[in-house]
PDB file of N, CA and C in Angstrom:
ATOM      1  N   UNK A   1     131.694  96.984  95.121  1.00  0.00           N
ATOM      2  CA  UNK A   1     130.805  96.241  94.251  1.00  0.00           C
ATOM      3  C   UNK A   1     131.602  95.771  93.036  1.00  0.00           C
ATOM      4  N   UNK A   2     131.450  94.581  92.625  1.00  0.00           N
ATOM      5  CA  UNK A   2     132.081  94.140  91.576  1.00  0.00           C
ATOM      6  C   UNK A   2     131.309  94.161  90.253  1.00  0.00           C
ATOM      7  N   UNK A   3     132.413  94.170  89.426  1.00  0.00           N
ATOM      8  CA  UNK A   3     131.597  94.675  88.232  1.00  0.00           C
ATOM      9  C   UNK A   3     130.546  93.547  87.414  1.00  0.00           C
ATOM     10  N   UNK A   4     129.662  93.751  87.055  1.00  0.00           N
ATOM     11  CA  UNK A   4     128.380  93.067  86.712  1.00  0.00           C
ATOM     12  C   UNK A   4     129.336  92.821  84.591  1.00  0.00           C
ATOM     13  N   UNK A   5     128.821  91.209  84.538  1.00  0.00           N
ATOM     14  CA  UNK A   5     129.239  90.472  83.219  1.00  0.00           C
ATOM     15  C   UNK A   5     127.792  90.991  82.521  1.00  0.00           C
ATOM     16  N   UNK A   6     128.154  91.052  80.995  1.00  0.00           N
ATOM     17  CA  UNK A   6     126.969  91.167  80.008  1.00  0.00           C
ATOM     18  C   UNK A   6     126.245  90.324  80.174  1.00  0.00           C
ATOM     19  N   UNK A   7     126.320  89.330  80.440  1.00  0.00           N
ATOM     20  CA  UNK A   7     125.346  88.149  80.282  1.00  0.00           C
ATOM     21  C   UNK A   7     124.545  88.617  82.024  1.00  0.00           C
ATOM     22  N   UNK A   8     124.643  89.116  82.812  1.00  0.00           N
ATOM     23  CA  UNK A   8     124.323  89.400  84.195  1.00  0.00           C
ATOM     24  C   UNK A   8     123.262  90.465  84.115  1.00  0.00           C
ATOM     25  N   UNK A   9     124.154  91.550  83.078  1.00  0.00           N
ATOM     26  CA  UNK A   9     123.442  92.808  82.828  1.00  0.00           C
ATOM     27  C   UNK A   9     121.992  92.446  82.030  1.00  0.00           C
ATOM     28  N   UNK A  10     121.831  91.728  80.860  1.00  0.00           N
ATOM     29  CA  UNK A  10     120.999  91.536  80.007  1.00  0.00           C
ATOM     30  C   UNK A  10     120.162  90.236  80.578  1.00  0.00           C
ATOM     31  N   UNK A  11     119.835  89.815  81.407  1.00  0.00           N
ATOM     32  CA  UNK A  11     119.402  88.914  82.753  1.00  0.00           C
ATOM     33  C   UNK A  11     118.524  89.858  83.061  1.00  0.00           C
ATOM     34  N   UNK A  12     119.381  91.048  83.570  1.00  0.00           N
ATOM     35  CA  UNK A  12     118.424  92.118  84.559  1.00  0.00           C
ATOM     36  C   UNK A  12     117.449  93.122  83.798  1.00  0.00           C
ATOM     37  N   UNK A  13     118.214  93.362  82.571  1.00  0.00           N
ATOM     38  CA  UNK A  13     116.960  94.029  81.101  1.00  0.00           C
ATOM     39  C   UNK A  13     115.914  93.201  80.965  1.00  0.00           C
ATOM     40  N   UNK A  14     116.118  91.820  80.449  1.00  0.00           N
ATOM     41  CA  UNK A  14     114.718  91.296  80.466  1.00  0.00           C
ATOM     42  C   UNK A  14     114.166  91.254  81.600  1.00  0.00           C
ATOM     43  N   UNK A  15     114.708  90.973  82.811  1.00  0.00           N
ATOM     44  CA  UNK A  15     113.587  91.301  84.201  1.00  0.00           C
ATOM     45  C   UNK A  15     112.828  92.726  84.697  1.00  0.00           C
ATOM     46  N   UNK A  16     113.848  93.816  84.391  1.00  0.00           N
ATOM     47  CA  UNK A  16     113.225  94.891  84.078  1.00  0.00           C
ATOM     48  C   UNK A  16     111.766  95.409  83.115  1.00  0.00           C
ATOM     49  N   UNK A  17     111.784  94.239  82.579  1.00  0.00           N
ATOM     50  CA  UNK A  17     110.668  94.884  81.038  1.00  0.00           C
ATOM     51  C   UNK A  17     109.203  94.974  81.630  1.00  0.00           C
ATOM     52  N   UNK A  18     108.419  94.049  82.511  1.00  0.00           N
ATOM     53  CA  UNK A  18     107.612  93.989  83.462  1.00  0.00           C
ATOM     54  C   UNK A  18     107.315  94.810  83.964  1.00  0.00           C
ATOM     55  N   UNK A  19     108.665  95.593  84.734  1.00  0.00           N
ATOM     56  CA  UNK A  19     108.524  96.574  86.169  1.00  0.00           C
ATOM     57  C   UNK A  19     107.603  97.929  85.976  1.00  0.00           C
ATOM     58  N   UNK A  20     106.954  98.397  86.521  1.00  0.00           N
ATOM     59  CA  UNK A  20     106.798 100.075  86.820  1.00  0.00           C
ATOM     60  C   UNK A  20     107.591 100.779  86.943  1.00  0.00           C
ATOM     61  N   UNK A  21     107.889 101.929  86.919  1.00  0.00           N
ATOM     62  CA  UNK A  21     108.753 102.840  87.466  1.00  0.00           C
ATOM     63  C   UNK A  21     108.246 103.082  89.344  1.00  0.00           C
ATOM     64  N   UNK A  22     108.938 102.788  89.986  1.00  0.00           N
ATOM     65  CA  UNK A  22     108.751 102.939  91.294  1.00  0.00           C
ATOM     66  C   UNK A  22     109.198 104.144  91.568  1.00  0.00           C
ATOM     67  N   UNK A  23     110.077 104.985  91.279  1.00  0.00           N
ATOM     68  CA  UNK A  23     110.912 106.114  91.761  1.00  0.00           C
ATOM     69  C   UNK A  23     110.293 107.456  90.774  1.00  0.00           C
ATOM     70  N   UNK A  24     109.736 108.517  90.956  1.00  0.00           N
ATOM     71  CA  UNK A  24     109.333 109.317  89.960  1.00  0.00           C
ATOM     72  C   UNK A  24     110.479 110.581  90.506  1.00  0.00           C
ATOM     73  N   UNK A  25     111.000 111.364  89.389  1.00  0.00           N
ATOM     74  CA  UNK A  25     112.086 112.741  89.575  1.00  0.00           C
ATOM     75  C   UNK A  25     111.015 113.655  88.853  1.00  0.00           C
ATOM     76  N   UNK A  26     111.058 114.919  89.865  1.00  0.00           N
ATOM     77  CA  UNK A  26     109.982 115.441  89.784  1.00  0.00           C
ATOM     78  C   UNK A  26     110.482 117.010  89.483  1.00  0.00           C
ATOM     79  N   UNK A  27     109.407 117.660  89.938  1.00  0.00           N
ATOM     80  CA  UNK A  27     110.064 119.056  89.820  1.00  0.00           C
ATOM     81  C   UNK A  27     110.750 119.295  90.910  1.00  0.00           C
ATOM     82  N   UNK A  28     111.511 118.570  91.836  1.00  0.00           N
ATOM     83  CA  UNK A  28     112.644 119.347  93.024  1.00  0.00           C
ATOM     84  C   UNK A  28     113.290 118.469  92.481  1.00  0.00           C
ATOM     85  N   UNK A  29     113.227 117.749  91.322  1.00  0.00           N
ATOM     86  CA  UNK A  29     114.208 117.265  91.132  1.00  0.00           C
ATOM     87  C   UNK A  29     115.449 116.217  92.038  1.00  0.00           C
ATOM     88  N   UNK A  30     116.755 116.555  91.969  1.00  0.00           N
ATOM     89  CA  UNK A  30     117.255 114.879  92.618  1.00  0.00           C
ATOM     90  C   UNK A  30     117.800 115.577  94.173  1.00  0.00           C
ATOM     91  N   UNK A  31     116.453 115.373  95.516  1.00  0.00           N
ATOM     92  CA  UNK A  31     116.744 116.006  96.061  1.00  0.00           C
ATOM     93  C   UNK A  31     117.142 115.175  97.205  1.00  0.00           C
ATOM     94  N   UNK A  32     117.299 115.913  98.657  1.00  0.00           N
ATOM     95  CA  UNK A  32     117.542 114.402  99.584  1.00  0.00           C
ATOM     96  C   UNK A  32     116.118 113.428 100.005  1.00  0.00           C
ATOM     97  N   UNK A  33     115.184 113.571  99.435  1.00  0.00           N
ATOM     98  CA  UNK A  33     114.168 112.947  99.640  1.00  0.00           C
ATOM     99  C   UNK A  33     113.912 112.175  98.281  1.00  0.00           C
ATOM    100  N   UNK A  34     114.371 112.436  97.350  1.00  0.00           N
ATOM    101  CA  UNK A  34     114.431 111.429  96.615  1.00  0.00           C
ATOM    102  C   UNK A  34     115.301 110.360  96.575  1.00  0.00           C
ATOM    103  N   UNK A  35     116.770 110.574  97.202  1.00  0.00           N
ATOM    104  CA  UNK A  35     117.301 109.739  97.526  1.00  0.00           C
ATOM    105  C   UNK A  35     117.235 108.768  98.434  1.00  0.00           C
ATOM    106  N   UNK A  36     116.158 109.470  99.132  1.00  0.00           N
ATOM    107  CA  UNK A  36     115.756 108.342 100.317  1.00  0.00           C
ATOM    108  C   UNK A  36     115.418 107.388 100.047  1.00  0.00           C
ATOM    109  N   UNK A  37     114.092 107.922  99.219  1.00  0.00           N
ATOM    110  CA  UNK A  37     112.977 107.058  98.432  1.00  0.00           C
ATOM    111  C   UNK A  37     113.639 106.153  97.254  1.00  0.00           C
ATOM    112  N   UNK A  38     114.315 105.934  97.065  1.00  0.00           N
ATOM    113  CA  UNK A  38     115.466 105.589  96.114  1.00  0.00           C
ATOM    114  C   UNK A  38     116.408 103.847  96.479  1.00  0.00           C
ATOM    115  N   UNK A  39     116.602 104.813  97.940  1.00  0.00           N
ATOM    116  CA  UNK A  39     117.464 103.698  99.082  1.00  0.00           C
ATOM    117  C   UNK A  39     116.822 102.984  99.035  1.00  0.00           C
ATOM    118  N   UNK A  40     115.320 102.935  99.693  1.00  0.00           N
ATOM    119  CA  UNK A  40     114.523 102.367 100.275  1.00  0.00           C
ATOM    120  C   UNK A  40     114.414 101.445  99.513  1.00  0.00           C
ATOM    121  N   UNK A  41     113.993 102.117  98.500  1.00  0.00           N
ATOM    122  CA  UNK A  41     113.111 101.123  97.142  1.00  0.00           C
ATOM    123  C   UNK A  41     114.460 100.016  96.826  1.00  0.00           C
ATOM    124  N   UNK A  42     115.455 100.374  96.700  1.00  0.00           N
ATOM    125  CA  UNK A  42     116.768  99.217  96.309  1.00  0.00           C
ATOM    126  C   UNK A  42     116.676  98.352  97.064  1.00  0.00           C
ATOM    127  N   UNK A  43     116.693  98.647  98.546  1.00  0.00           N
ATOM    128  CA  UNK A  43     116.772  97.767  99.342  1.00  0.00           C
ATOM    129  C   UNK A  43     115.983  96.825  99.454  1.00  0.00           C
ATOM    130  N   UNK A  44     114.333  97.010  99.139  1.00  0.00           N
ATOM    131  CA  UNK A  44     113.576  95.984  99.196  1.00  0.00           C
ATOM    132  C   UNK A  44     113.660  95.479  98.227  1.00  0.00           C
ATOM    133  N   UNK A  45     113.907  95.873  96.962  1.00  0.00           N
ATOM    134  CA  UNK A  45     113.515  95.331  95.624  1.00  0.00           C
ATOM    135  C   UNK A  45     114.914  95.278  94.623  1.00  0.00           C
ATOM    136  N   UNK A  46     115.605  95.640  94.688  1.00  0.00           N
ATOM    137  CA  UNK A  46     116.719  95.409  94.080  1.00  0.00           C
ATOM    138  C   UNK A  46     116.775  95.949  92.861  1.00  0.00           C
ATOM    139  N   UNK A  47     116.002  95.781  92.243  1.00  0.00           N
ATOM    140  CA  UNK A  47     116.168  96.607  90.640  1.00  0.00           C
ATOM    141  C   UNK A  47     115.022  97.062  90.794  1.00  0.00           C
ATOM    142  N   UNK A  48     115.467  98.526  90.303  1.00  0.00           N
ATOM    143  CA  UNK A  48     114.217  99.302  90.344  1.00  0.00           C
ATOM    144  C   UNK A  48     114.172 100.696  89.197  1.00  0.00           C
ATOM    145  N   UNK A  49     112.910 100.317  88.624  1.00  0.00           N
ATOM    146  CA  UNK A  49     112.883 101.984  87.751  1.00  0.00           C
ATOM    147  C   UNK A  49     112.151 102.795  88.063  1.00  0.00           C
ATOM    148  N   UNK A  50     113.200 103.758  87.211  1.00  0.00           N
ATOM    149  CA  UNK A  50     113.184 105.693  87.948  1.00  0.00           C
ATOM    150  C   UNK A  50     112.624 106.279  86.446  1.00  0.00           C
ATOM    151  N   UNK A  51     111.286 107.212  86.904  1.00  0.00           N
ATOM    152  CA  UNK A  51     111.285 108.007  85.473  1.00  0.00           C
ATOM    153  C   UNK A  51     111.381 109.431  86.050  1.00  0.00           C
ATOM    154  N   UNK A  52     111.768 110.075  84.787  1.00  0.00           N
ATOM    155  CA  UNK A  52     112.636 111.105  85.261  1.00  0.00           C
ATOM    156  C   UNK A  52     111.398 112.039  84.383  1.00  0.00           C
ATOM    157  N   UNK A  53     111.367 113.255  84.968  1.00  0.00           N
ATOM    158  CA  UNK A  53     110.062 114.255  84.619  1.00  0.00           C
ATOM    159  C   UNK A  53     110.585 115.208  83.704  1.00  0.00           C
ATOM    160  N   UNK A  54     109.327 116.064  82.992  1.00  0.00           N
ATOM    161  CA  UNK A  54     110.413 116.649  82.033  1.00  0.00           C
ATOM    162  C   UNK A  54     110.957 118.034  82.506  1.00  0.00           C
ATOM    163  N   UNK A  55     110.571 118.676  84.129  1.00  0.00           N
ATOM    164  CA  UNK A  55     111.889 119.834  84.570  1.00  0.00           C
ATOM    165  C   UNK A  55     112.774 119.808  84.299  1.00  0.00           C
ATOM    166  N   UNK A  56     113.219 117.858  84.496  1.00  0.00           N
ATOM    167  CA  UNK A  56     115.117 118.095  85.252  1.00  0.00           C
ATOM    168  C   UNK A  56     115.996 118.260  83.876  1.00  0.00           C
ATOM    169  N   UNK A  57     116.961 118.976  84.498  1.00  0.00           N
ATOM    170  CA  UNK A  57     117.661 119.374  83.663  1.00  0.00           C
ATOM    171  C   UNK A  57     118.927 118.177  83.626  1.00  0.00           C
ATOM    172  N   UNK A  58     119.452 117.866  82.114  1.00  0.00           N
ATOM    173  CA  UNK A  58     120.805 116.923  81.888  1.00  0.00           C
ATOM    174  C   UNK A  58     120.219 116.181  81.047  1.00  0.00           C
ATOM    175  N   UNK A  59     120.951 115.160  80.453  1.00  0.00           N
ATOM    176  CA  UNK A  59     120.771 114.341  79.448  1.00  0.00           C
ATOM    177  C   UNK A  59     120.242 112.745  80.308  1.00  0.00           C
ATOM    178  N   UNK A  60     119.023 112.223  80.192  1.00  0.00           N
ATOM    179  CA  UNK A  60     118.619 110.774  80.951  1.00  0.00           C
ATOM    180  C   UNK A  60     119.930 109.543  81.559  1.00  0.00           C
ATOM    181  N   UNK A  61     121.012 109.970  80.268  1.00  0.00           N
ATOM    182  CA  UNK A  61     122.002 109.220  80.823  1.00  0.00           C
ATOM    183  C   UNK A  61     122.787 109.670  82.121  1.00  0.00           C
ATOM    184  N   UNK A  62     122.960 111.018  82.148  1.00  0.00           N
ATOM    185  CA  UNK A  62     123.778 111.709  83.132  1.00  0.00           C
ATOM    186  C   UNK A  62     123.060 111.369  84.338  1.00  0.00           C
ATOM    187  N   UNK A  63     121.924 111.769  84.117  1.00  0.00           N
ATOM    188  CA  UNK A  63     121.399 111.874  85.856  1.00  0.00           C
ATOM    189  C   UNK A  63     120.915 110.348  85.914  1.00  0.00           C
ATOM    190  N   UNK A  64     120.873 109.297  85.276  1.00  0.00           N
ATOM    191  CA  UNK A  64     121.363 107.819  86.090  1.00  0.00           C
ATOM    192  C   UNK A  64     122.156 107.499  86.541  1.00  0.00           C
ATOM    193  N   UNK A  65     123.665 107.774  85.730  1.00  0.00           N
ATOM    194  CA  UNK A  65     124.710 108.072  86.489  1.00  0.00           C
ATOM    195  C   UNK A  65     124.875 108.714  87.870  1.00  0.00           C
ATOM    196  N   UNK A  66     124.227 110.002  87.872  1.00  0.00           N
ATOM    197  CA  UNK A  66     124.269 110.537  89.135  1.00  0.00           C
ATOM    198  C   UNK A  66     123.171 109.869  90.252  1.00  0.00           C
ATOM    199  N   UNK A  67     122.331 109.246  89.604  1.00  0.00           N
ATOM    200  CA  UNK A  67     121.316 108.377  90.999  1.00  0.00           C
ATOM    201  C   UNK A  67     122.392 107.190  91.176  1.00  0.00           C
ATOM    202  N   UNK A  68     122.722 106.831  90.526  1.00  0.00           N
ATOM    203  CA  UNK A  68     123.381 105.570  90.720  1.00  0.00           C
ATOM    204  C   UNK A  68     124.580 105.357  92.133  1.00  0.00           C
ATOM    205  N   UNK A  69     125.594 106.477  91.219  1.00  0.00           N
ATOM    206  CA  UNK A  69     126.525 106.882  91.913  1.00  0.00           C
ATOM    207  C   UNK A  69     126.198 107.530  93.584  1.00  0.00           C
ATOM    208  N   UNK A  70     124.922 108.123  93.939  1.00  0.00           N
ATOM    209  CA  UNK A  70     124.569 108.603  95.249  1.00  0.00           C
ATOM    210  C   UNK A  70     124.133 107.298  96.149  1.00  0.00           C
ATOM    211  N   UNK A  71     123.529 106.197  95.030  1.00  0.00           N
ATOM    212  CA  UNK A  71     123.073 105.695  96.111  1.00  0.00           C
ATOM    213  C   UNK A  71     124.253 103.843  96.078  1.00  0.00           C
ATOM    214  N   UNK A  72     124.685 104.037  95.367  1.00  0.00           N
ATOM    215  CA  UNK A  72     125.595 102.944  95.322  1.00  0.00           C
ATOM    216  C   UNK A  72     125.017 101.952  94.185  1.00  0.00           C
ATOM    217  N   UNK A  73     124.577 102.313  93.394  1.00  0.00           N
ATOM    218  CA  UNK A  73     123.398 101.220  92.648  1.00  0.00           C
ATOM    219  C   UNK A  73     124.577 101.203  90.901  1.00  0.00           C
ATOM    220  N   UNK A  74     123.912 100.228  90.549  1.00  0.00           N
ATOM    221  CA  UNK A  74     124.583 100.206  88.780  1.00  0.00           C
ATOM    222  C   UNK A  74     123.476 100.732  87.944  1.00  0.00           C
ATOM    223  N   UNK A  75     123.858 101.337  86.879  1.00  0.00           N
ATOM    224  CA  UNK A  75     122.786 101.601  85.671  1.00  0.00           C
ATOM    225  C   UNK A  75     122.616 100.842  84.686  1.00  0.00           C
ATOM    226  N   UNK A  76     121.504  99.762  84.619  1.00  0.00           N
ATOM    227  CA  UNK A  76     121.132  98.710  84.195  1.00  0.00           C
ATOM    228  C   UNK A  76     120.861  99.190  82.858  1.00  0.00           C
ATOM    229  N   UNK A  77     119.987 100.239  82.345  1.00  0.00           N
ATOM    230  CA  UNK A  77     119.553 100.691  81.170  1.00  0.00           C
ATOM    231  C   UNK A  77     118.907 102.074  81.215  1.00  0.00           C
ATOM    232  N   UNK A  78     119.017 102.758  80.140  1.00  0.00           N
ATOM    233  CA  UNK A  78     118.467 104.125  79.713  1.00  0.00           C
ATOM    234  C   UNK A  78     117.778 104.129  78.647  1.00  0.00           C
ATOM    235  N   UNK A  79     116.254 104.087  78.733  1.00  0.00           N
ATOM    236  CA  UNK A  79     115.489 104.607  77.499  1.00  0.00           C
ATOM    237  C   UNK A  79     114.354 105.399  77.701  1.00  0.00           C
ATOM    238  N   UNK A  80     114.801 106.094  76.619  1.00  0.00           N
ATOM    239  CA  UNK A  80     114.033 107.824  77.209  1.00  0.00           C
ATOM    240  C   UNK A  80     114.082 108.261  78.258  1.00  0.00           C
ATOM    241  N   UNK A  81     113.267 108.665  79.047  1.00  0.00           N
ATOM    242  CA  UNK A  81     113.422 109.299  80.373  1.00  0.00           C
ATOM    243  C   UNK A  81     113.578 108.391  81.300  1.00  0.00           C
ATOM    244  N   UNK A  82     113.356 106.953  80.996  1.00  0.00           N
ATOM    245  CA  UNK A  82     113.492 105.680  82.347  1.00  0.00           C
ATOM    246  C   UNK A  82     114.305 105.198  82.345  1.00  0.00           C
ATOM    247  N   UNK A  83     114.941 104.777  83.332  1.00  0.00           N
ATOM    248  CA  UNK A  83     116.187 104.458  83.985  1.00  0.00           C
ATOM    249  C   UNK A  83     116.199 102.964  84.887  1.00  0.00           C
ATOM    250  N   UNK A  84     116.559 102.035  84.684  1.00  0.00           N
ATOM    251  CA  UNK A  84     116.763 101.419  85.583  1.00  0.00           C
ATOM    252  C   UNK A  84     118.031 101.034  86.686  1.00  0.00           C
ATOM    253  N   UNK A  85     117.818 100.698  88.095  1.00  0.00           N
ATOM    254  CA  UNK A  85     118.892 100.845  88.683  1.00  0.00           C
ATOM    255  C   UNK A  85     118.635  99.530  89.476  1.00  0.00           C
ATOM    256  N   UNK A  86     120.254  99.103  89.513  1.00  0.00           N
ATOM    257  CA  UNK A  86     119.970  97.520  90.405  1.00  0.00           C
ATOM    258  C   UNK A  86     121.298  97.552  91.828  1.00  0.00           C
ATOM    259  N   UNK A  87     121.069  97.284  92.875  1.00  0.00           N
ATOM    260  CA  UNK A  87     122.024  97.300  94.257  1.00  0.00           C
ATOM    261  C   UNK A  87     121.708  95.650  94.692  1.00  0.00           C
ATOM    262  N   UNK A  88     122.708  94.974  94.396  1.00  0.00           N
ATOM    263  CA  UNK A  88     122.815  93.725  95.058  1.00  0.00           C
ATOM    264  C   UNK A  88     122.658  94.138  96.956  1.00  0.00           C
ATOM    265  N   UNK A  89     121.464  93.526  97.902  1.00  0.00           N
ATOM    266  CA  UNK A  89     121.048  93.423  99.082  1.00  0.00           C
ATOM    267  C   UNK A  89     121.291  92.155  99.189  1.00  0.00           C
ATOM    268  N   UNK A  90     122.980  92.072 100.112  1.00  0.00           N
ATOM    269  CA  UNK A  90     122.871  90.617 100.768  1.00  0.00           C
ATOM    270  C   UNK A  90     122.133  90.323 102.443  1.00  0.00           C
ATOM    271  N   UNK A  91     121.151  91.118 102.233  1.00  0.00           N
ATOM    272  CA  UNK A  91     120.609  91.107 103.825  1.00  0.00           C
ATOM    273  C   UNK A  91     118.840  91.019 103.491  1.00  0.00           C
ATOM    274  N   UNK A  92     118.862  90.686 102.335  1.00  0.00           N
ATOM    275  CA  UNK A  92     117.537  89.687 102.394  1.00  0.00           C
ATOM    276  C   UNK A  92     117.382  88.330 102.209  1.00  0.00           C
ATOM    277  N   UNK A  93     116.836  87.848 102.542  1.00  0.00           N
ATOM    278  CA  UNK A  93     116.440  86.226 102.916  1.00  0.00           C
ATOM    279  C   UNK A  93     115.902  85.726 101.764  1.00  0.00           C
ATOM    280  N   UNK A  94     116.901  84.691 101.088  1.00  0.00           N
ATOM    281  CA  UNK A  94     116.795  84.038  99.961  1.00  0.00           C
ATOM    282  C   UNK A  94     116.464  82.568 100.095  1.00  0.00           C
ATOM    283  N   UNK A  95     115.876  81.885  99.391  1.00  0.00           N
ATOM    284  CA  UNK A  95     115.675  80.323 100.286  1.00  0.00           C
ATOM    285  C   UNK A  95     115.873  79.462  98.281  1.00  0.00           C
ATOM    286  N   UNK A  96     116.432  78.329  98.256  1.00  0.00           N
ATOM    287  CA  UNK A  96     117.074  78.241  96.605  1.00  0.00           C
ATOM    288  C   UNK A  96     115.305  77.576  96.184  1.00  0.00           C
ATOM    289  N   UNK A  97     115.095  78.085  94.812  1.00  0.00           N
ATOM    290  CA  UNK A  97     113.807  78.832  94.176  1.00  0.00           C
ATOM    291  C   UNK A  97     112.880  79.655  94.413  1.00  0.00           C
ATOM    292  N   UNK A  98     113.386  80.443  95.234  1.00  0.00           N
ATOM    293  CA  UNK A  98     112.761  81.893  95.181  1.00  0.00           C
ATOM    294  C   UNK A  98     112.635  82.809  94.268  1.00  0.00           C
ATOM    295  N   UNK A  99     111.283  83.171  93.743  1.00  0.00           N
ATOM    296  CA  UNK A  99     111.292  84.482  93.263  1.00  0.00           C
ATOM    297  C   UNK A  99     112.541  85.679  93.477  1.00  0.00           C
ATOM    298  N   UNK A 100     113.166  86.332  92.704  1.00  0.00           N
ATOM    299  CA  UNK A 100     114.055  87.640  92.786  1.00  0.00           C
ATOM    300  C   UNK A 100     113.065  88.690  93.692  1.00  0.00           C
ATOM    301  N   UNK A 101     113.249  89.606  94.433  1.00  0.00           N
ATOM    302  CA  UNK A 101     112.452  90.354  95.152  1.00  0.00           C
ATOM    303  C   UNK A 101     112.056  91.124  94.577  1.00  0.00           C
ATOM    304  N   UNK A 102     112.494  91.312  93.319  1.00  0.00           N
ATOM    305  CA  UNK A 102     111.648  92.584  92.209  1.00  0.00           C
ATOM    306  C   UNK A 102     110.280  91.827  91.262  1.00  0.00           C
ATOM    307  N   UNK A 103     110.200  90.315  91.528  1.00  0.00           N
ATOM    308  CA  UNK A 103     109.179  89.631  91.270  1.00  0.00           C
ATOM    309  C   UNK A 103     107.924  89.123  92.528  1.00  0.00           C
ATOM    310  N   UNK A 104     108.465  89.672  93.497  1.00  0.00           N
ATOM    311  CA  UNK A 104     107.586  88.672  94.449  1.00  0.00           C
ATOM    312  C   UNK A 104     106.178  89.882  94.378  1.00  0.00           C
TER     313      UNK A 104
END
């Protein structure tokens, strides 16, 4: 994956501001079923936020890092416990003026 420009990153913050948190970290914390649920969600939607519950243990930044890093994704932003994470999917079907898939 190549590395994402500021102007790319702050593109994906304001598209983020809208979103829900799709991904909730719970009390089992970051387990292999959250990573599933994680995959999944990237794949259809591309940027996606994670709120993180107040069990888990680490600092909000660390364990984005660590979702990120498991599932191949970048860490778009950290505030407070929410996290956003974005995985470029070149295996969805784009047609030129399409909605982004985290808008449709």
């Amino acid at each position: 994956m190549t590395a994402m420009t500021g102007k790319e990153r702050a593109e994906l913050r304001a598209d983020c501001n809208g979103l829900k948190a799709t991904v909730h970290v719970g009390v089992q914390g970051l387990s292999g079923s959250l990573f599933a649920s994680l995959d999944d969600a990237l794949r259809t939607h591309e940027l996606v936020k994670v709120q993180m519950g107040k069990p888990v243990e680490g600092t909000p930044k660390a364990l984005a890092g660590q979702l990120a890093a498991k599932v191949g994704a970048e860490v778009i932003q950290v505030i407070g416990k929410t996290c956003t994470l974005y995985r470029h999917n070149p295996e969805l079907k784009r047609k030129h003026g399409d909605l982004p898939p985290w808008k449709r």
